[in-house]
C-alpha atoms as a PDB file:
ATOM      1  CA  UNK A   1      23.184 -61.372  22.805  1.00  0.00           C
ATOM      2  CA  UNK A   2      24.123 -60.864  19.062  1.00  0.00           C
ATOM      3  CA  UNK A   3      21.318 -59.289  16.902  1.00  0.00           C
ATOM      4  CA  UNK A   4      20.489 -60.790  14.344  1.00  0.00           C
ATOM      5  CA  UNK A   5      20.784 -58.689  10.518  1.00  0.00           C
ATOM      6  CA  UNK A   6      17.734 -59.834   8.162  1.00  0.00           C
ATOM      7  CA  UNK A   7      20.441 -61.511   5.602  1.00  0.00           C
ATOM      8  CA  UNK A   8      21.642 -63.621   9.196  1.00  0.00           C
ATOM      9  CA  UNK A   9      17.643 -65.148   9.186  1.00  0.00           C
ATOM     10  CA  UNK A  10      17.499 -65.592   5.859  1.00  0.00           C
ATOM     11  CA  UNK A  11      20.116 -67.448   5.588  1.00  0.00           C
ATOM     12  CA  UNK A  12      19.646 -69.483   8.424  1.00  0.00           C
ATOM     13  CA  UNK A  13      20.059 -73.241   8.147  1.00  0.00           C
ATOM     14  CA  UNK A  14      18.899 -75.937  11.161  1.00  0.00           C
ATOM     15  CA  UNK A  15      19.933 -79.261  10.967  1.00  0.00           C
ATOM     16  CA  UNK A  16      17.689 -81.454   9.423  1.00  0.00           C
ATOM     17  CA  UNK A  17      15.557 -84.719  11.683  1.00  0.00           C
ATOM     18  CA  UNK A  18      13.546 -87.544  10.594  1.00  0.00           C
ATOM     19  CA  UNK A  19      10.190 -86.510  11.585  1.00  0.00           C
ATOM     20  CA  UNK A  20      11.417 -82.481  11.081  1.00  0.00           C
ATOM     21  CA  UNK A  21       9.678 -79.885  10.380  1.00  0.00           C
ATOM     22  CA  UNK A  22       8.905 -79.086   6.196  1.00  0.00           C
ATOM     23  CA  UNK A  23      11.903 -77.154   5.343  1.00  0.00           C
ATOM     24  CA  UNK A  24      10.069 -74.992   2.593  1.00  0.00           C
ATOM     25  CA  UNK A  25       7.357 -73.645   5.559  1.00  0.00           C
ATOM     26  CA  UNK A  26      10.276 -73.074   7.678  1.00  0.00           C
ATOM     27  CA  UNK A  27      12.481 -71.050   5.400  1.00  0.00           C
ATOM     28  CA  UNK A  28       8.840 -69.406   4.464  1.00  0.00           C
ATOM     29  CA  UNK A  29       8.728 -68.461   7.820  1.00  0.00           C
ATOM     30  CA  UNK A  30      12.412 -66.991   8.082  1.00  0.00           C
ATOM     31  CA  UNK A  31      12.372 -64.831   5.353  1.00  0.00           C
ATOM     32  CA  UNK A  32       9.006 -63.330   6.438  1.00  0.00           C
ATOM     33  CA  UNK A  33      10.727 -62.664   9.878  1.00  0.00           C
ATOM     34  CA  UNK A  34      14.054 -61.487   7.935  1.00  0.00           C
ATOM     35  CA  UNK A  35      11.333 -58.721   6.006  1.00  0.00           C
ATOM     36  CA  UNK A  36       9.815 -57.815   9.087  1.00  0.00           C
ATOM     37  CA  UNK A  37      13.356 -57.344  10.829  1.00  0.00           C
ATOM     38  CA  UNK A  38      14.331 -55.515   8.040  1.00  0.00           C
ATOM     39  CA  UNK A  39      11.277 -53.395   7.669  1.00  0.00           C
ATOM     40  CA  UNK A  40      12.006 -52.810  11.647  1.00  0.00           C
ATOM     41  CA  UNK A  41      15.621 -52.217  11.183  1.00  0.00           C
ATOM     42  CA  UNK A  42      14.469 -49.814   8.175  1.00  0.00           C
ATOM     43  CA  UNK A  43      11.974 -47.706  10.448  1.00  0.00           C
ATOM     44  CA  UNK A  44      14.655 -48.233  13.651  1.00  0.00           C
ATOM     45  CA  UNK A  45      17.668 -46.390  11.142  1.00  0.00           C
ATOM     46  CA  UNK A  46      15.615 -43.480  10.416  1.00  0.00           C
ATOM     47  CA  UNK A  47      13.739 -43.383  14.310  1.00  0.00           C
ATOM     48  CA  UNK A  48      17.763 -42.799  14.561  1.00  0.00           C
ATOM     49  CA  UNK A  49      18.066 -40.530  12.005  1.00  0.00           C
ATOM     50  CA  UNK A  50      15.231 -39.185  13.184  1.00  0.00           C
ATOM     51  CA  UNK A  51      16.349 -38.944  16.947  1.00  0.00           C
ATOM     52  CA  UNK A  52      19.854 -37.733  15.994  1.00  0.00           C
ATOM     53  CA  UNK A  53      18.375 -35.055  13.842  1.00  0.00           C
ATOM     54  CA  UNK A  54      16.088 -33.862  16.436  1.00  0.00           C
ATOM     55  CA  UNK A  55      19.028 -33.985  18.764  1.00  0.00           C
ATOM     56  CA  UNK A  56      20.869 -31.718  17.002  1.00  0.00           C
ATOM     57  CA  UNK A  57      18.275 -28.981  16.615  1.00  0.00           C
ATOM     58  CA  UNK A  58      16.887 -29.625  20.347  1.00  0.00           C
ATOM     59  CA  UNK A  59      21.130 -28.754  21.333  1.00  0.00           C
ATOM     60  CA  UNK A  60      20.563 -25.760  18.472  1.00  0.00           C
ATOM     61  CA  UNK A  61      17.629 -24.494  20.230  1.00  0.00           C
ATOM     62  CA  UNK A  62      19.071 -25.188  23.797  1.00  0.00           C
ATOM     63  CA  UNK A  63      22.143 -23.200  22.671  1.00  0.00           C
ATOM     64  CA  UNK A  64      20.280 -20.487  20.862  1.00  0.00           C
ATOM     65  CA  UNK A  65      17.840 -20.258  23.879  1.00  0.00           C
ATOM     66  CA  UNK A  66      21.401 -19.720  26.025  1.00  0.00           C
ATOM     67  CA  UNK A  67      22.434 -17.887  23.864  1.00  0.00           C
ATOM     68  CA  UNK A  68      19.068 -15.321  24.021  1.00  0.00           C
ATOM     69  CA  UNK A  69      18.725 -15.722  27.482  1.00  0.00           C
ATOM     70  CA  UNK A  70      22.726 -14.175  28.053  1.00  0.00           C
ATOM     71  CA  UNK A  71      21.767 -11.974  25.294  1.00  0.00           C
ATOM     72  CA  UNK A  72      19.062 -11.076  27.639  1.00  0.00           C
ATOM     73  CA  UNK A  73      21.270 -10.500  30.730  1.00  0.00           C
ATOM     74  CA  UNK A  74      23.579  -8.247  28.958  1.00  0.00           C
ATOM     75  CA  UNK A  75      20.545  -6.261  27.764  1.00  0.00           C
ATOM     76  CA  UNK A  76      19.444  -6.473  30.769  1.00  0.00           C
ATOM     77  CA  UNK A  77      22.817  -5.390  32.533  1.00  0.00           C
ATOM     78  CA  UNK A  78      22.823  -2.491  29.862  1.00  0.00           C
ATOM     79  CA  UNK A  79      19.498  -0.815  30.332  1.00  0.00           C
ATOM     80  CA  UNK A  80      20.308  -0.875  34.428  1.00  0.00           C
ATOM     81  CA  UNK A  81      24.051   0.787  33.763  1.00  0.00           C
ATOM     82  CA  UNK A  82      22.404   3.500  30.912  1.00  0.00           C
ATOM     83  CA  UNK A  83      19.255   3.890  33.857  1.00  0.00           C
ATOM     84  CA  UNK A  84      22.198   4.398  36.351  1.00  0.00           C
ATOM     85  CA  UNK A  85      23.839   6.822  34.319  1.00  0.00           C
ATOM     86  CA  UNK A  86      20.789   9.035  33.417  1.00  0.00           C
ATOM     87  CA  UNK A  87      19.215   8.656  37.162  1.00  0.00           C
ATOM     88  CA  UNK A  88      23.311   9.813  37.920  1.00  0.00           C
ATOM     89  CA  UNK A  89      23.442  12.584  34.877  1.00  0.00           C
ATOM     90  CA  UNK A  90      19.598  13.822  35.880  1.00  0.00           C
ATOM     91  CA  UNK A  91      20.804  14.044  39.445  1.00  0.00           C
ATOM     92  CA  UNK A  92      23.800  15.515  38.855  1.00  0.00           C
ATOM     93  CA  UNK A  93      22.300  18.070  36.301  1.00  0.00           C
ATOM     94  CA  UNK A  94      19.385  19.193  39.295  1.00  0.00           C
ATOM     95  CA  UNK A  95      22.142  19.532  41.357  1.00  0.00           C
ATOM     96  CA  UNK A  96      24.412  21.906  39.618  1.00  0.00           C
ATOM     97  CA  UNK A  97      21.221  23.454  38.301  1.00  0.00           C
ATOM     98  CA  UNK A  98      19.523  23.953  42.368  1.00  0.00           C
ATOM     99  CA  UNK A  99      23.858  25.401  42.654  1.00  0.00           C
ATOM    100  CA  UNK A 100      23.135  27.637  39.929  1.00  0.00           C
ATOM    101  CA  UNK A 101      19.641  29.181  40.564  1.00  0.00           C
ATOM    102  CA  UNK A 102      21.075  29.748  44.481  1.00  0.00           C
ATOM    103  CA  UNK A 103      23.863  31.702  43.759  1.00  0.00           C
ATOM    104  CA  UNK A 104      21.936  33.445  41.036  1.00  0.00           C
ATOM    105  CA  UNK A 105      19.460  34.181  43.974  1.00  0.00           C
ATOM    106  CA  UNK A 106      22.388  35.190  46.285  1.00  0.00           C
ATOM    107  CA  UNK A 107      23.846  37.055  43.477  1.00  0.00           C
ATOM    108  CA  UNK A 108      20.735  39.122  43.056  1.00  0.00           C
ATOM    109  CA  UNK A 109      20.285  39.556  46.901  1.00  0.00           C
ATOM    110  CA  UNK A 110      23.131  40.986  47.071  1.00  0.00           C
ATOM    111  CA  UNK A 111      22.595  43.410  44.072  1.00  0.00           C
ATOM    112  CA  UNK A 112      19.510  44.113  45.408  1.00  0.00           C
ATOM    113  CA  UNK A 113      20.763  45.054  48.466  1.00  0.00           C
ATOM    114  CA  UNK A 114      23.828  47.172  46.827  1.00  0.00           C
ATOM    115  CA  UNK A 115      20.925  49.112  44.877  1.00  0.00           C
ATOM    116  CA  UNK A 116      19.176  49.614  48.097  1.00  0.00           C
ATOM    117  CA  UNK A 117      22.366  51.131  49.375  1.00  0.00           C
ATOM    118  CA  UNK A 118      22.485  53.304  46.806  1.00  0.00           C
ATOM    119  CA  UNK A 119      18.882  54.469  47.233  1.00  0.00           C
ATOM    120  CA  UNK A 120      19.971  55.114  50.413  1.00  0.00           C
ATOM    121  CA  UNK A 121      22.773  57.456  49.998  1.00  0.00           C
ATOM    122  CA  UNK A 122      21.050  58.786  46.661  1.00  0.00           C
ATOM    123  CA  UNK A 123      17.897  59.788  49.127  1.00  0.00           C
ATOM    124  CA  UNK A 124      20.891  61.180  51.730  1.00  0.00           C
ATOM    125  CA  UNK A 125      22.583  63.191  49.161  1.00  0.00           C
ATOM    126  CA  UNK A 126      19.016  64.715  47.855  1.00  0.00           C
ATOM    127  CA  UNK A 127      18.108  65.510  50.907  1.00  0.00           C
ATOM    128  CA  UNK A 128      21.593  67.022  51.814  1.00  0.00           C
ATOM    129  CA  UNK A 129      21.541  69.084  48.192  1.00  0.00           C
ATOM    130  CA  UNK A 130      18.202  70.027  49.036  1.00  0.00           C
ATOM    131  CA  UNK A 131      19.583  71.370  52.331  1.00  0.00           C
ATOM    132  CA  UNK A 132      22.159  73.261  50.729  1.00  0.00           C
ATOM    133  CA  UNK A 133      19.902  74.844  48.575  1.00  0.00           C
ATOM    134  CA  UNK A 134      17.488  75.953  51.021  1.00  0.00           C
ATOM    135  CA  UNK A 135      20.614  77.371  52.877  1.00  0.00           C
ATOM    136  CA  UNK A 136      22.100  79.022  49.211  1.00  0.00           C
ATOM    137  CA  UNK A 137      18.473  80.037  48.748  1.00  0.00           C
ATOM    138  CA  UNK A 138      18.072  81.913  52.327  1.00  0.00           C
ATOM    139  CA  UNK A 139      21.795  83.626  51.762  1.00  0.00           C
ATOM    140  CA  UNK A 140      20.834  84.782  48.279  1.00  0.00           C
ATOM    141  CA  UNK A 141      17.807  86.234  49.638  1.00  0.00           C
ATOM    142  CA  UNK A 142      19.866  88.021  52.375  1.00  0.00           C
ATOM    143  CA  UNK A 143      21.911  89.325  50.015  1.00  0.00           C
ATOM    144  CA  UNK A 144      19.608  90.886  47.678  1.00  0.00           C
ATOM    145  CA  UNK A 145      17.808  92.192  50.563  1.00  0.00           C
ATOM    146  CA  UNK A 146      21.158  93.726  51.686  1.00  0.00           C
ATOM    147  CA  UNK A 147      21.482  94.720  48.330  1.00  0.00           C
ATOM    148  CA  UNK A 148      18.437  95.998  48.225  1.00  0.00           C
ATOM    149  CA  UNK A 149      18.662  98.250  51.440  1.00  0.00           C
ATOM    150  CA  UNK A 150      21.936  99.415  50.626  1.00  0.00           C
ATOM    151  CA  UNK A 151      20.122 100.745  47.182  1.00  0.00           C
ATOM    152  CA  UNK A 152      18.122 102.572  49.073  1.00  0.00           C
ATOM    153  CA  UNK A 153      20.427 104.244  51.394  1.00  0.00           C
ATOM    154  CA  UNK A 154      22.197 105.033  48.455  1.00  0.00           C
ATOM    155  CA  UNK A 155      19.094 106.790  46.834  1.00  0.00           C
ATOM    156  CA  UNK A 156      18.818 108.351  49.893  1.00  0.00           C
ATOM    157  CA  UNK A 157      22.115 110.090  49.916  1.00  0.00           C
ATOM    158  CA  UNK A 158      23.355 111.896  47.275  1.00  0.00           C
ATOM    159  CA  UNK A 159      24.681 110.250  44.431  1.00  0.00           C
ATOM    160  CA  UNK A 160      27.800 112.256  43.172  1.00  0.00           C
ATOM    161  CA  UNK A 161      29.736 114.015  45.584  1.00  0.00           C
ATOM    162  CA  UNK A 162      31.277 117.123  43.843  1.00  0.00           C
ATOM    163  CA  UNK A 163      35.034 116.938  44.662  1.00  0.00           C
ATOM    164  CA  UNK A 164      36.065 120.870  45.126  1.00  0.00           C
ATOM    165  CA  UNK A 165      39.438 121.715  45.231  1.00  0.00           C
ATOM    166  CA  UNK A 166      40.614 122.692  49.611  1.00  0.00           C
ATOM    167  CA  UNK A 167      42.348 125.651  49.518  1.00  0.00           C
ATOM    168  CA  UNK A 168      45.314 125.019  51.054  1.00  0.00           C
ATOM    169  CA  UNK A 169      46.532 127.073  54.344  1.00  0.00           C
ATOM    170  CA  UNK A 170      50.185 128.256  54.742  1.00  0.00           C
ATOM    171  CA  UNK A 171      51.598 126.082  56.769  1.00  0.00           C
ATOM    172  CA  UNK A 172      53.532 128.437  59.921  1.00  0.00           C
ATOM    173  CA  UNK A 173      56.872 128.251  59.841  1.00  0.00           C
ATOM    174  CA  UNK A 174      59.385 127.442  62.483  1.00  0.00           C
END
């Protein structure tokens, strides 16, 4: 069915009867219906206006509110991946450093042990000096006892032996 504009009441006509209705009262009647129509048409154009308006910012918020939500996600997506990184660089770090501090351990085993060696053979050699000494010691003191005898055999004897010409025999002849 056609809807009817305000103007279309207004200017409405009806065919006229004997015995009809007052014409006055009836286009009285119209044109307060054509107001109202209008006034509803008025209040029905900006409902629209309204609606279309509110349409628009409800599909601005619904594409702002997708819009935060993927901004969201790829937040989201980010913190995880930089987590995974630093759980992956902390691990990774621990493990070079655990690397490290063992071979700095083995590393000072194994000095340790090389200083023990020495020790060891320092302690030898001491002891082997110490050996030699006593033996160098004993010897010395052999000799200057030996010396020390000899000195007095020497006393003991006479010191300068004269040297007095031999007298020479003739030798017999043949």
């Amino acid at each position: 069915m056609h809807r009817l504009t305000p103007l279309e009441i207004q200017g409405a006509s009806f065919p006229t009867r004997l015995r009809g209705y007052d014409p006055e009262a009836v286009r009285d009647f119209l044109r307060t219906i054509a107001e109202q129509v209008e006034e509803e048409a008025k209040i029905r154009g900006e409902l629209k206006a309204q609606v279309e308006l509110l349409s628009r910012q409800l599909e601005e918020y619904r594409s702002q509110a997708e819009a935060l939500n993927e901004a969201l996600i790829a937040a989201q997506k980010t913190a995880e991946a930089t987590i995974q990184r630093a759980e992956a660089e902390a691990h990774r770090t621990v493990t070079e450093a655990q690397a490290l501090a063992d071979r700095i351990v083995e590393e000072a085993r194994q000095r340790a042990e090389a200083v023990e060696m020495v020790i060891a053979q320092l302690r030898s050699q001491r002891r082997a000096a110490r050996a030699d000494l006593k033996r160098l010691s004993e010897l010395l003191a052999g000799l200057v006892k030996d010396d020390e005898t000899a000195e007095r055999r020497e006393s003991e004897s006479a010191s300068l032996t004269v040297l007095r010409p031999r007298t020479r025999e003739p030798k017999p002849q043949p």
